[in-house]
C-alpha atoms as a PDB file:
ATOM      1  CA  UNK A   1      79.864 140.944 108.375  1.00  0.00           C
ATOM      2  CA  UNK A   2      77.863 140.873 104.988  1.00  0.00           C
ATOM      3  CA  UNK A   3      80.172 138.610 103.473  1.00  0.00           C
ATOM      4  CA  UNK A   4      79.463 136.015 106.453  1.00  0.00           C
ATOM      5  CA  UNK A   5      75.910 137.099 106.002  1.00  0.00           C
ATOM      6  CA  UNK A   6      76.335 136.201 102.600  1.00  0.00           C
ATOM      7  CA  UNK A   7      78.027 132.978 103.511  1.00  0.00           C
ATOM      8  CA  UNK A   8      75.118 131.831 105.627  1.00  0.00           C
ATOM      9  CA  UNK A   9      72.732 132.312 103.846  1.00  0.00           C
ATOM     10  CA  UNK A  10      74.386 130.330 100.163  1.00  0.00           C
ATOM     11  CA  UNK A  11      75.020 127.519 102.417  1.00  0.00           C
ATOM     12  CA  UNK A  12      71.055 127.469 104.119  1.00  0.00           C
ATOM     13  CA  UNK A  13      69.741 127.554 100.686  1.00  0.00           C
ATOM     14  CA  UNK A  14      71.872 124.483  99.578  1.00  0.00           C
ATOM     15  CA  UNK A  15      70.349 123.010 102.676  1.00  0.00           C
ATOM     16  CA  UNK A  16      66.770 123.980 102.187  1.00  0.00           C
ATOM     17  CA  UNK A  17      67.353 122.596  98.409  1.00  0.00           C
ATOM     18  CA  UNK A  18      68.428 119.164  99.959  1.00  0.00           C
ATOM     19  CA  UNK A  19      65.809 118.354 102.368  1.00  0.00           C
ATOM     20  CA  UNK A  20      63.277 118.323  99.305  1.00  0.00           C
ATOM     21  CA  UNK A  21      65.763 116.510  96.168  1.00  0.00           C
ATOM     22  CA  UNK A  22      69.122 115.597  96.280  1.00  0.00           C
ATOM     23  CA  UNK A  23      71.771 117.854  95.309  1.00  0.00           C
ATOM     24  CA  UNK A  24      74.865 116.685  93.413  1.00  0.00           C
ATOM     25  CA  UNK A  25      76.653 119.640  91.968  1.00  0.00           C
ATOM     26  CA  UNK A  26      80.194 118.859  89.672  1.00  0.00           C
ATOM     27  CA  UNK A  27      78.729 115.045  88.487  1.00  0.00           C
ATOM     28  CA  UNK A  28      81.507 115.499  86.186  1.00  0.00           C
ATOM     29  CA  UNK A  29      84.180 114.518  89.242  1.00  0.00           C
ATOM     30  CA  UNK A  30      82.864 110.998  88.742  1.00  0.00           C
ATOM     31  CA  UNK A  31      83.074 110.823  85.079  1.00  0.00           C
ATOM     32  CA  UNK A  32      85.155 107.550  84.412  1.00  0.00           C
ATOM     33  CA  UNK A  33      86.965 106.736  80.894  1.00  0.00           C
ATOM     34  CA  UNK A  34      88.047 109.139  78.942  1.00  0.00           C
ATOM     35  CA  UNK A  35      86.147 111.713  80.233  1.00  0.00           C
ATOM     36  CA  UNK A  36      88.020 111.465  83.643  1.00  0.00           C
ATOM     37  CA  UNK A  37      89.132 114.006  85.268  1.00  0.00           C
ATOM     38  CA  UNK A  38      92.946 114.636  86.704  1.00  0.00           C
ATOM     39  CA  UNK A  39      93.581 114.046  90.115  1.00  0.00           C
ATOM     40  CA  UNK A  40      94.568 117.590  90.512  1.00  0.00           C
ATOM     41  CA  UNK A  41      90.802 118.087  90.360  1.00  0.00           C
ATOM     42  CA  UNK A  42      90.473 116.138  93.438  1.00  0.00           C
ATOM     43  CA  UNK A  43      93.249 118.481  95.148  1.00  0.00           C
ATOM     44  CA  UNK A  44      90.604 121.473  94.921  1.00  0.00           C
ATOM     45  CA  UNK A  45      88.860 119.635  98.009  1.00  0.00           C
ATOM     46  CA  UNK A  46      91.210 116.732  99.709  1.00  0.00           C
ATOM     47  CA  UNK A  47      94.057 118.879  99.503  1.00  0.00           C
ATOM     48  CA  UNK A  48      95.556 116.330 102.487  1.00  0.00           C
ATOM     49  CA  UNK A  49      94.821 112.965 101.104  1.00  0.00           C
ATOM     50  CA  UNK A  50      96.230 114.246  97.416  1.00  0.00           C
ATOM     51  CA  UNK A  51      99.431 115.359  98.752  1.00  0.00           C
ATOM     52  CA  UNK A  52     100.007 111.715 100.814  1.00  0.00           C
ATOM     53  CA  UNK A  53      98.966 110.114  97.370  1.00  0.00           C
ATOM     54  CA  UNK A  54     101.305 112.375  95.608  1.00  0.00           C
ATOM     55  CA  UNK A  55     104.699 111.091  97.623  1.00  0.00           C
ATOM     56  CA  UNK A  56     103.193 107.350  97.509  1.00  0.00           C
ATOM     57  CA  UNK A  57     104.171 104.670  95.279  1.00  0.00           C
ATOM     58  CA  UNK A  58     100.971 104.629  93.469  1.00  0.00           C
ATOM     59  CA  UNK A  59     101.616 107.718  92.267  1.00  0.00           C
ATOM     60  CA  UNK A  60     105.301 106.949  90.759  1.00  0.00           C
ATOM     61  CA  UNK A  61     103.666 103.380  89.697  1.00  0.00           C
ATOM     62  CA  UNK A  62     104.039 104.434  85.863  1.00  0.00           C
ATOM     63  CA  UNK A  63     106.615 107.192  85.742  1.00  0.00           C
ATOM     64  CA  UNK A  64     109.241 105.374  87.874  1.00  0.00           C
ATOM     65  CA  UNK A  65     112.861 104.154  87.345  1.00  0.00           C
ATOM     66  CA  UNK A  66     112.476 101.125  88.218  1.00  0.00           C
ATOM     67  CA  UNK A  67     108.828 100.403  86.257  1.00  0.00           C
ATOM     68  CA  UNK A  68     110.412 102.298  83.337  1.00  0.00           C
ATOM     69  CA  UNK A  69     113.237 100.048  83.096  1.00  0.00           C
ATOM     70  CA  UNK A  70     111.658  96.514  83.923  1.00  0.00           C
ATOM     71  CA  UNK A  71     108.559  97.142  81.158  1.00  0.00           C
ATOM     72  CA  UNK A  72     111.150  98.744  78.544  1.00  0.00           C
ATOM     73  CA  UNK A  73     109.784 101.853  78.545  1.00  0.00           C
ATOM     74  CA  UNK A  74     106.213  99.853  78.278  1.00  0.00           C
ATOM     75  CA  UNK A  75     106.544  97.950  75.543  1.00  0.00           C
ATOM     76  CA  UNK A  76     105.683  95.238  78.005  1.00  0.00           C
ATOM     77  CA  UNK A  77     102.137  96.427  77.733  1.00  0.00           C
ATOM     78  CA  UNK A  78     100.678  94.112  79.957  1.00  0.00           C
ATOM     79  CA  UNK A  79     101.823  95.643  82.995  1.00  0.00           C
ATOM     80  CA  UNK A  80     100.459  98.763  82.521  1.00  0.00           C
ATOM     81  CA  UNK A  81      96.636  97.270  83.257  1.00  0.00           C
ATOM     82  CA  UNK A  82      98.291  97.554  87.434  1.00  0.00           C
ATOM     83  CA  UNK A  83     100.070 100.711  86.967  1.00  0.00           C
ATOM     84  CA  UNK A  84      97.492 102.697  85.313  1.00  0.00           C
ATOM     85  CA  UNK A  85      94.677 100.786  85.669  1.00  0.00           C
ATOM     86  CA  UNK A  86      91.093 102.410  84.507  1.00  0.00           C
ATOM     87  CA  UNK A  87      89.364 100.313  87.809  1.00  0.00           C
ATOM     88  CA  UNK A  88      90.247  98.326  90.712  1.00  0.00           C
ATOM     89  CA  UNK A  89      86.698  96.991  90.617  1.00  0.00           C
ATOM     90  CA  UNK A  90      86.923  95.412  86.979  1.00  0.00           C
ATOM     91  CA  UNK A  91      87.129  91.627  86.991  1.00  0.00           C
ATOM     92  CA  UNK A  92      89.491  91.852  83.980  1.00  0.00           C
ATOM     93  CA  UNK A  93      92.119  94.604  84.750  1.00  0.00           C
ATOM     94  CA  UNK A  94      92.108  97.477  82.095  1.00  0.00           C
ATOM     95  CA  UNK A  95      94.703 100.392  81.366  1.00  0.00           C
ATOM     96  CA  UNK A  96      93.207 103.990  81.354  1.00  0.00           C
ATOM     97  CA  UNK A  97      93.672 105.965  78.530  1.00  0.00           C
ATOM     98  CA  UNK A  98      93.927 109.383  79.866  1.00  0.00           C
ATOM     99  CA  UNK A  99      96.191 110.701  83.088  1.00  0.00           C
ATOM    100  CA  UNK A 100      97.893 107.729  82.306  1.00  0.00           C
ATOM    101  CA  UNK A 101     101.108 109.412  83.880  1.00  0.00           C
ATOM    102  CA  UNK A 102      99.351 109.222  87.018  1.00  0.00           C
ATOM    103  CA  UNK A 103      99.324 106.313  88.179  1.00  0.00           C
ATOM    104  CA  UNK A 104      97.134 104.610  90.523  1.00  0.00           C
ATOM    105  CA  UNK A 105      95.336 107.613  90.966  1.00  0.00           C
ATOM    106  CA  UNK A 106      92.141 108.764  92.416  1.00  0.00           C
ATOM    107  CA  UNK A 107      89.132 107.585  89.972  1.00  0.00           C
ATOM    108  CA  UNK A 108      91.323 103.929  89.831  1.00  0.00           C
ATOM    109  CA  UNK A 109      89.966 103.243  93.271  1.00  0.00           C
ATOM    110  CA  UNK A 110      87.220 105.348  93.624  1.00  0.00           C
ATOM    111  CA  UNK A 111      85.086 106.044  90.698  1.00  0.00           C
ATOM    112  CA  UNK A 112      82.327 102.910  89.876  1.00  0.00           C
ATOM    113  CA  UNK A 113      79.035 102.710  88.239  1.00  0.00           C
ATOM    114  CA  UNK A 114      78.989 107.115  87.819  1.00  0.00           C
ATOM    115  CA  UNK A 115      79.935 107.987  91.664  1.00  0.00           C
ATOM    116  CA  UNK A 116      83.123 108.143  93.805  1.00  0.00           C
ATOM    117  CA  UNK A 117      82.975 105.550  96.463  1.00  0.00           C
ATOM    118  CA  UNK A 118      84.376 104.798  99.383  1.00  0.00           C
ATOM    119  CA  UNK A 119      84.074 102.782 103.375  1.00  0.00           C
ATOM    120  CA  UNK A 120      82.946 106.206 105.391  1.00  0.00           C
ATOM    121  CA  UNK A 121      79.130 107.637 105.629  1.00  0.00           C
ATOM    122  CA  UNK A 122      78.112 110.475 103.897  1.00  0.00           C
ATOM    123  CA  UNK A 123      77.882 113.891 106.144  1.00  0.00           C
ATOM    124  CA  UNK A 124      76.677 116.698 104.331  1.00  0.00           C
ATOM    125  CA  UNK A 125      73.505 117.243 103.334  1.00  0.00           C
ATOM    126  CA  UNK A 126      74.373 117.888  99.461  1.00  0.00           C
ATOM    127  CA  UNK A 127      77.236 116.223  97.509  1.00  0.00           C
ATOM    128  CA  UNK A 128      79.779 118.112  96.067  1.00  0.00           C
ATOM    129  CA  UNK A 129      79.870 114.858  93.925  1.00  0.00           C
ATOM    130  CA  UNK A 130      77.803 111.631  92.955  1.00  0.00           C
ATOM    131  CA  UNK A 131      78.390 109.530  96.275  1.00  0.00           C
ATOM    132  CA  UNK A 132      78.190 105.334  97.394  1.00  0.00           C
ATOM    133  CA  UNK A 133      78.742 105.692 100.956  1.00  0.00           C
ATOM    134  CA  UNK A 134      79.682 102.729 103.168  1.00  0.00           C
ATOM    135  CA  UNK A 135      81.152 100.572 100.690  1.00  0.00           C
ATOM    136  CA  UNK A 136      82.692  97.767 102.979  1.00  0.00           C
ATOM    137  CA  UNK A 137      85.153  96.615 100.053  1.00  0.00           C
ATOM    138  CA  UNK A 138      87.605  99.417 100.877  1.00  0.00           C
ATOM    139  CA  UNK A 139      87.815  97.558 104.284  1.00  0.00           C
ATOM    140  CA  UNK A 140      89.093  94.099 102.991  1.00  0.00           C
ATOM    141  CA  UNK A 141      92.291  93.091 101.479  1.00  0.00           C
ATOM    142  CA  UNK A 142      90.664  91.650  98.440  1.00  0.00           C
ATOM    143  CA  UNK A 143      91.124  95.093  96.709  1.00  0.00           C
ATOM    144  CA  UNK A 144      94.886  95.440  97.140  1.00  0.00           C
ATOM    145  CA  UNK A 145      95.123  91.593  95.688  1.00  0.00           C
ATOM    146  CA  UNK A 146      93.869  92.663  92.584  1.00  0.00           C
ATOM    147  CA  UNK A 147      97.056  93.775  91.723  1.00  0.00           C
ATOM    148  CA  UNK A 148      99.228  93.041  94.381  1.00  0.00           C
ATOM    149  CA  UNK A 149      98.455  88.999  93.592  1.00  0.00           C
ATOM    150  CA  UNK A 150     101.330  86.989  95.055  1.00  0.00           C
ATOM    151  CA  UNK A 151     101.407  89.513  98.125  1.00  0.00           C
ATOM    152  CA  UNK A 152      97.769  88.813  98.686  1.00  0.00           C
ATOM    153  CA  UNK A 153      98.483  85.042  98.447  1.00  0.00           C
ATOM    154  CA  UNK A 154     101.056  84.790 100.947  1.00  0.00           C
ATOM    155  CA  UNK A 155      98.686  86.807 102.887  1.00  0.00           C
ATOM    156  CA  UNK A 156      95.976  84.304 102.640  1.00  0.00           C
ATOM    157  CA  UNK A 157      98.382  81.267 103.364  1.00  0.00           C
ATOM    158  CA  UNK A 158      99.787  82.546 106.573  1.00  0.00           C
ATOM    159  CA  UNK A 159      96.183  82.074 108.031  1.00  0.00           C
ATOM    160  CA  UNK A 160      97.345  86.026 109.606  1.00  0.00           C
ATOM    161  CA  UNK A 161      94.100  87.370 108.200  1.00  0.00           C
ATOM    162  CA  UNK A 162      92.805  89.257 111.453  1.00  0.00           C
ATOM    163  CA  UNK A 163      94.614  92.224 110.396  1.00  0.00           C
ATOM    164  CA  UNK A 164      94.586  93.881 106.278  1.00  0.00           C
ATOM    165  CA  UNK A 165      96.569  95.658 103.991  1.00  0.00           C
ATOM    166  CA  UNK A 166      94.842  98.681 104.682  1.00  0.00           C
ATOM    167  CA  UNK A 167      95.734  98.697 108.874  1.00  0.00           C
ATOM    168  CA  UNK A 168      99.309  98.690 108.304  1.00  0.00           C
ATOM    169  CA  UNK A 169      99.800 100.260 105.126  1.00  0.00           C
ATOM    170  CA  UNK A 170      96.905 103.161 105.554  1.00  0.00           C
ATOM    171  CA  UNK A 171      97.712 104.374 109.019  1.00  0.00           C
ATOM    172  CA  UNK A 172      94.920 105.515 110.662  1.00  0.00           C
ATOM    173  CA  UNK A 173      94.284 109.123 111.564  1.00  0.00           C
ATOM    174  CA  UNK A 174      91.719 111.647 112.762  1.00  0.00           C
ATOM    175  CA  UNK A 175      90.774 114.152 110.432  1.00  0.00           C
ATOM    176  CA  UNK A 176      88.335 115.563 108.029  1.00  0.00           C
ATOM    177  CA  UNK A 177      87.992 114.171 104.443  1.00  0.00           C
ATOM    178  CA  UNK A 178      87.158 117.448 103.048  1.00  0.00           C
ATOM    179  CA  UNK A 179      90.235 120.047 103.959  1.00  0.00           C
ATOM    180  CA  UNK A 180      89.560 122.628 102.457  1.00  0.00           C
ATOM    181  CA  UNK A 181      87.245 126.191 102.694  1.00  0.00           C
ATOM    182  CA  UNK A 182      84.824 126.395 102.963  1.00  0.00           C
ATOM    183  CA  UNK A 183      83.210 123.047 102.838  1.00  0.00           C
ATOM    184  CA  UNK A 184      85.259 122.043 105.904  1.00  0.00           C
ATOM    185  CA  UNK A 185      83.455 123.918 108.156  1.00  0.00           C
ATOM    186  CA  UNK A 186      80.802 122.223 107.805  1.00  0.00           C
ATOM    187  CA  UNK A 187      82.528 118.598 108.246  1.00  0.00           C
ATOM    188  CA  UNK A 188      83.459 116.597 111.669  1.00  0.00           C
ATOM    189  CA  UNK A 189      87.111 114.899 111.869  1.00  0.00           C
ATOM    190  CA  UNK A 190      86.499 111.043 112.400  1.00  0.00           C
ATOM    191  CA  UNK A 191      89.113 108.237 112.348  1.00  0.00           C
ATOM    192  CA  UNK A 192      90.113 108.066 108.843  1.00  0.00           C
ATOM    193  CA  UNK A 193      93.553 106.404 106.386  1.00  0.00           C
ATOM    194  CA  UNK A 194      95.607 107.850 105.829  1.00  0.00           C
ATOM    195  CA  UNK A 195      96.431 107.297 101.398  1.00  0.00           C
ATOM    196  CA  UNK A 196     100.219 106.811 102.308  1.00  0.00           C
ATOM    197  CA  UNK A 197     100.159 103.187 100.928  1.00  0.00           C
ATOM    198  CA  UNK A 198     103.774 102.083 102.050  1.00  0.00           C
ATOM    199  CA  UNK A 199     105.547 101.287 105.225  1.00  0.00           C
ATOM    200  CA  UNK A 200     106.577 104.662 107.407  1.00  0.00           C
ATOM    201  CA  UNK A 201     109.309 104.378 109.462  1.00  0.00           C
ATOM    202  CA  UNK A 202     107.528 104.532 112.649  1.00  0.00           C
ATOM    203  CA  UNK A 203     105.708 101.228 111.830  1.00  0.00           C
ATOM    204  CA  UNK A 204     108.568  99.613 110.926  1.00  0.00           C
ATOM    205  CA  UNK A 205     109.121  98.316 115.119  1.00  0.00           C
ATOM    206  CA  UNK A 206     110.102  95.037 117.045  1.00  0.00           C
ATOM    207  CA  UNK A 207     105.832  94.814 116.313  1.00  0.00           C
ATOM    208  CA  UNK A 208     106.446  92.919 113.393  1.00  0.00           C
ATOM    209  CA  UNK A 209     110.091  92.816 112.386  1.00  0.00           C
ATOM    210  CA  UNK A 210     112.847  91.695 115.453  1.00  0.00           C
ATOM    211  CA  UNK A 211     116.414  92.602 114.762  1.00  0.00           C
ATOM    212  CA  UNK A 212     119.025  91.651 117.069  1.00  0.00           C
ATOM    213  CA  UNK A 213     123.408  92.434 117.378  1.00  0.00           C
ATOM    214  CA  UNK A 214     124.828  89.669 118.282  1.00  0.00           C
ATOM    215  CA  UNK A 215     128.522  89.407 119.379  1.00  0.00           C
ATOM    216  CA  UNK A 216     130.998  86.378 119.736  1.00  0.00           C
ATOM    217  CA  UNK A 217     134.197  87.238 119.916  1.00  0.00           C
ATOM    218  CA  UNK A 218     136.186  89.568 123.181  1.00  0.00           C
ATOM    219  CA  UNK A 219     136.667  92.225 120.375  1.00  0.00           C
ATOM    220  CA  UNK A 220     133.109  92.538 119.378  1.00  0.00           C
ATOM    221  CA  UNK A 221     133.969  92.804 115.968  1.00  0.00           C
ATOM    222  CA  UNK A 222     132.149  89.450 114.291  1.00  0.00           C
ATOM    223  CA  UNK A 223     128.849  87.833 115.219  1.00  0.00           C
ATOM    224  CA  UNK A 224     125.655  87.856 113.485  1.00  0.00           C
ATOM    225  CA  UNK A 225     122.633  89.883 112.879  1.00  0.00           C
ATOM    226  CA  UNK A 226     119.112  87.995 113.982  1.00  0.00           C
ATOM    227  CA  UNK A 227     115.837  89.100 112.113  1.00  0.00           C
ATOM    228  CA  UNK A 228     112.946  87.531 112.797  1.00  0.00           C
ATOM    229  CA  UNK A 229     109.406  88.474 110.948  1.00  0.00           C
ATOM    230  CA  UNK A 230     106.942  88.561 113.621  1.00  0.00           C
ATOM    231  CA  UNK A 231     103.508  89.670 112.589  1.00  0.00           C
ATOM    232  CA  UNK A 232     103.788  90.715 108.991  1.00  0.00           C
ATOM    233  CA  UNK A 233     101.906  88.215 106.962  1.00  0.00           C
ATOM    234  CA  UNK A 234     103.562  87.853 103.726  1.00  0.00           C
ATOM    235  CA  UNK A 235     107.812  87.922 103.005  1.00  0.00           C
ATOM    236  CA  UNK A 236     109.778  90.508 103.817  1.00  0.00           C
ATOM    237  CA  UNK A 237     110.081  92.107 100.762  1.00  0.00           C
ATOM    238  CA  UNK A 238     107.152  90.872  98.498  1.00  0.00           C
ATOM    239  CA  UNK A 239     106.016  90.739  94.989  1.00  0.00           C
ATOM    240  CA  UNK A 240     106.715  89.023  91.766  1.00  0.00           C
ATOM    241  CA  UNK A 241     107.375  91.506  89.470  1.00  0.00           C
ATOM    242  CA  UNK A 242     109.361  94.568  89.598  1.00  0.00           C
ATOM    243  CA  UNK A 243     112.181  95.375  91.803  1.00  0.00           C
ATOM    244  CA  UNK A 244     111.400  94.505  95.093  1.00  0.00           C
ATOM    245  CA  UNK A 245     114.805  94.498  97.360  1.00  0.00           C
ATOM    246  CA  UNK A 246     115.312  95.731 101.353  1.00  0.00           C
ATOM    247  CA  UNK A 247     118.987  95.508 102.039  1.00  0.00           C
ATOM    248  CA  UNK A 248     120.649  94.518 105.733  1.00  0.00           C
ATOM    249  CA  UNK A 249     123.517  96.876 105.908  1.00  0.00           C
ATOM    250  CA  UNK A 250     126.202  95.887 108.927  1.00  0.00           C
ATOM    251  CA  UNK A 251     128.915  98.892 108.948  1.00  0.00           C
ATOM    252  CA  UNK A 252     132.040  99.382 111.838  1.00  0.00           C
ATOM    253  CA  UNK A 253     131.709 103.126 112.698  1.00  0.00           C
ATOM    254  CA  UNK A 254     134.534 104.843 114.185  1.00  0.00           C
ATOM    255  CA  UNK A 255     134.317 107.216 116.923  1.00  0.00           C
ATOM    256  CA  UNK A 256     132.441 110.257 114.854  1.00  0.00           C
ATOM    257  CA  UNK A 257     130.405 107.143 113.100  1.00  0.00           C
ATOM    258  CA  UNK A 258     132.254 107.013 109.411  1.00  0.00           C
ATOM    259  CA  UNK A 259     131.607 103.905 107.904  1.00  0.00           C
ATOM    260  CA  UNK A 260     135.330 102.144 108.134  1.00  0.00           C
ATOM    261  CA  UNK A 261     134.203  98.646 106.851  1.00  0.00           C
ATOM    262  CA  UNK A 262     130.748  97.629 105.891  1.00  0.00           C
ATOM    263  CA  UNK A 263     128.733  94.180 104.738  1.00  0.00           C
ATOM    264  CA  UNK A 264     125.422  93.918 102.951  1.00  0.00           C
ATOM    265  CA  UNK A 265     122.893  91.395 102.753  1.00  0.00           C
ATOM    266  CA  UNK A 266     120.353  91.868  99.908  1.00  0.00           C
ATOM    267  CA  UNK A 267     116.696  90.593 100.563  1.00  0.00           C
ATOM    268  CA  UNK A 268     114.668  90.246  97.370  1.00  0.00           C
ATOM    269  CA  UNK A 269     111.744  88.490  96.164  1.00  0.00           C
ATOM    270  CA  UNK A 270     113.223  87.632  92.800  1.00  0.00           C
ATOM    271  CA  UNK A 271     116.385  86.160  94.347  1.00  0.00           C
ATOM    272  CA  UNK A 272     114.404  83.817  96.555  1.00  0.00           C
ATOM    273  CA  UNK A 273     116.408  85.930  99.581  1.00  0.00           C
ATOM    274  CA  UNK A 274     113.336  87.301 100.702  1.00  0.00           C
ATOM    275  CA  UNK A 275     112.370  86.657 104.795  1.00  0.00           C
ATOM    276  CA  UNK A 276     109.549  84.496 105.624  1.00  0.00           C
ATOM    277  CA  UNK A 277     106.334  85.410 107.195  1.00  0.00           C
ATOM    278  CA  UNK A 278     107.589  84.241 110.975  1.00  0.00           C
ATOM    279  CA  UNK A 279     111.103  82.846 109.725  1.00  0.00           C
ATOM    280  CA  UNK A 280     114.209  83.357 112.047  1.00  0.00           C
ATOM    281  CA  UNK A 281     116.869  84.198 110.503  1.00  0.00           C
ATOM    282  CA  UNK A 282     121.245  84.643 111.285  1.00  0.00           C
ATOM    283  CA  UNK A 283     123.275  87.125 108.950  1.00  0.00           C
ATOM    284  CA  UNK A 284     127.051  86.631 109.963  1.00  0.00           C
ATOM    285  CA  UNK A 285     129.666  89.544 109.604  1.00  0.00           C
ATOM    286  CA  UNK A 286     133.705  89.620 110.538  1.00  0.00           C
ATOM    287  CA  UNK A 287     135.608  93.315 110.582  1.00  0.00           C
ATOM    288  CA  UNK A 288     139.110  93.510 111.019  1.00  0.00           C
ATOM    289  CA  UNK A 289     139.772  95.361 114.610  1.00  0.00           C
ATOM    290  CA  UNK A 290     141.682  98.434 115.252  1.00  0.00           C
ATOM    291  CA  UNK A 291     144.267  99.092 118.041  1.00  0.00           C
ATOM    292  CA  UNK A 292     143.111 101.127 121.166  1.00  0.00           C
ATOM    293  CA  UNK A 293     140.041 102.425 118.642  1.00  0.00           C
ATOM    294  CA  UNK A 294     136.457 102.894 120.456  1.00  0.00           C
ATOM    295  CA  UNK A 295     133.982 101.385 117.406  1.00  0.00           C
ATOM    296  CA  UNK A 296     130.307 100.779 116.642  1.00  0.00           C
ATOM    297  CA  UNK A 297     128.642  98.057 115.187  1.00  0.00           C
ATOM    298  CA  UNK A 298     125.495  99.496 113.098  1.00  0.00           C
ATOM    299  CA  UNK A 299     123.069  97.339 111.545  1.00  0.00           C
ATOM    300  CA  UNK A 300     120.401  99.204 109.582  1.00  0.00           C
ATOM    301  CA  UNK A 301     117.265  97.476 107.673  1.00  0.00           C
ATOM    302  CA  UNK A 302     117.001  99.588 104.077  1.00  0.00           C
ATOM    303  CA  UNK A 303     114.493  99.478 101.735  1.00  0.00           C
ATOM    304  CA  UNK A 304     115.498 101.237  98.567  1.00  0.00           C
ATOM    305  CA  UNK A 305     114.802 101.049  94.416  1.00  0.00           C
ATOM    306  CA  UNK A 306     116.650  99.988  91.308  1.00  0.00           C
ATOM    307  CA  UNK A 307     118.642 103.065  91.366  1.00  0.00           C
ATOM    308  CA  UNK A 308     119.409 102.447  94.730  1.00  0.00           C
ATOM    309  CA  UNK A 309     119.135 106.505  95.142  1.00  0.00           C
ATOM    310  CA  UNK A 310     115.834 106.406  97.242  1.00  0.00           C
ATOM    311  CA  UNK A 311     117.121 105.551 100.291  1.00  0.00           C
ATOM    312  CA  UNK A 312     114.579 105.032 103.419  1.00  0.00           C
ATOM    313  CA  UNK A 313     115.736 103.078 106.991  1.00  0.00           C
ATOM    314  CA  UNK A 314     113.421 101.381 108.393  1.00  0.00           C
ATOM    315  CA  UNK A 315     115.019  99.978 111.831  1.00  0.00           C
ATOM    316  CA  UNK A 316     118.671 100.735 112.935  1.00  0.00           C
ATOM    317  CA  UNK A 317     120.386  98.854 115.949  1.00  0.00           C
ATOM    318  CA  UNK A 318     124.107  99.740 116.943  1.00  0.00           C
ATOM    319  CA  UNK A 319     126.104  98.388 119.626  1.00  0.00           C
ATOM    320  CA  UNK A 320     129.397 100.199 121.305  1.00  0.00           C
ATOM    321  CA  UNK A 321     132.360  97.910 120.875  1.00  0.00           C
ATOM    322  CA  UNK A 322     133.026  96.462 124.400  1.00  0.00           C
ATOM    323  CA  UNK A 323     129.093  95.976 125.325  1.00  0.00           C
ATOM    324  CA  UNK A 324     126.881  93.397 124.650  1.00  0.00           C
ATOM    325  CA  UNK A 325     122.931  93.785 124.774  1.00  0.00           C
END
């Protein structure tokens, strides 16, 4: 009881202090250059959003296989300004000097001009930090395209531009900002994004990407696979650097679904492979049948990097031998 006591009253003092000045108490969590902070700072308070960031590909942007491999080991120095950039907001692209290891990380996107910024209003009456509230860039698709630049282009040229980056590759969620005690007690959930900044399987539907078995012969074992990009503005996948590959993986399963035969397509943007924003498009397989054998065609959409060892399915469509859909 005294320690609530206690509670109350530390927290109606901070309030009483802000009604007369404003009250900014760690202005070193907005420090940019090389006095910035980790991102594990940020974890103290947005222990949610940190943890998303930390199993996104903005994290792994400068520690990755694949980046390792296709900057040898950064000598290629001018990549680095996109996968450790200093600021998002700078009209010449930088690379930070410190947390470099990080990534796109926290202060890349958020930190400007001495406070952390971002789209949502301020709600408590103190800042645990210098704040810009309501910052309407973080809404627009012009800050991905500063480093995502051919992506953003294809964007712009499908005339698709109802939607952003952010809606399908920030799902949106209710929740707090703040997550932690006890400075979330004193916060309301409201719809927020979530800092995923990929493509989760449960996106990945017939609302933007159609695949279709299709079977021609009595044995059901050729015909083609039909994928058709419906509502995702740019090519499917996209990008001009790096290694940007989905693969289209056709397989005969046999009756406890082992992979007996299997075809691959490969998608990529460097191979010119990639699929169109709202191309149609027919990938033809041929397995040899098996006598008085119940099979399964399988096709699976995969997206996957260099080392081919991170392995995430996106759709999967499979049709029983004997049955057409």
């Amino acid at each position: 009881m005294i320690k609530l006591f206690k509670l109350c009253l530390f927290f109606m003092s901070i309030y009483l202090m802000s009604c007369s000045l404003p009250v900014t108490l760690h202005h070193d969590l907005a420090d940019t250059g090389v006095g910035q902070l980790s991102a594990e700072k940020c974890r103290a308070c947005h222990e949610v959003i940190f943890d998303e960031w930390k199993g996104s590909a903005h994290n792994r942007a400068f520690t990755s296989p694949n980046f390792r491999a296709l900057s040898n080991e950064y000598r290629l120095n001018q990549c680095i300004p996109c996968h450790s950039p200093d600021s998002v907001f700078s009209d010449k692209l930088t690379a930070r000097k410190v947390n470099i290891e990080e990534g796109v990380n926290c202060h890349a996107c958020h930190a400007l001009e001495g406070a952390l910024q971002g789209p949502v209003e301020k709600r408590l009456p103190f800042q645990i930090h210098p704040i810009v509230e309501k910052n309407e860039a973080y809404r627009k698709s012009e800050m991905c395209g500063k480093c995502h630049i051919s992506t953003f282009q294809e964007y712009k040229d499908s005339g698709k531009v109802d939607a952003t980056c952010q809606d399908c590759h920030m799902p949106q969620v209710q929740r707090t900002i703040i997550d932690n005690k006890p400075w979330i007690w004193l916060k309301r959930s409201y719809q927020f994004k979530r800092h995923v900044f990929g493509v989760e399987k449960s996106s990945a539907s017939d609302n933007w990407l159609g695949m279709t078995v299709r079977v021609s012969d009595e044995n059901d074992l050729s015909g083609d696979i039909i994928l058709s990009s419906k509502s995702v503005p740019h090519s499917i996948p996209s990008g001009d650097y790096g290694y940007n590959e989905i693969l289209l993986d056709i397989s005969l399963l046999d009756e406890l679904d082992n992979i007996m035969q299997k075809i691959s397509y490969s998608l990529t943007s460097e191979m010119k492979t990639a699929l169109a924003y709202g191309e149609t498009r027919k990938f033809p397989y041929e397995f040899v049948a098996r006598n008085n054998m119940r099979e399964k065609i399988r096709a699976q959409l995969v997206k996957t990097d260099y080392e081919r060892k991170d392995i995430q399915i996106l759709i999967t469509r499979t049709v029983i031998t004997g049955q057409i859909p």
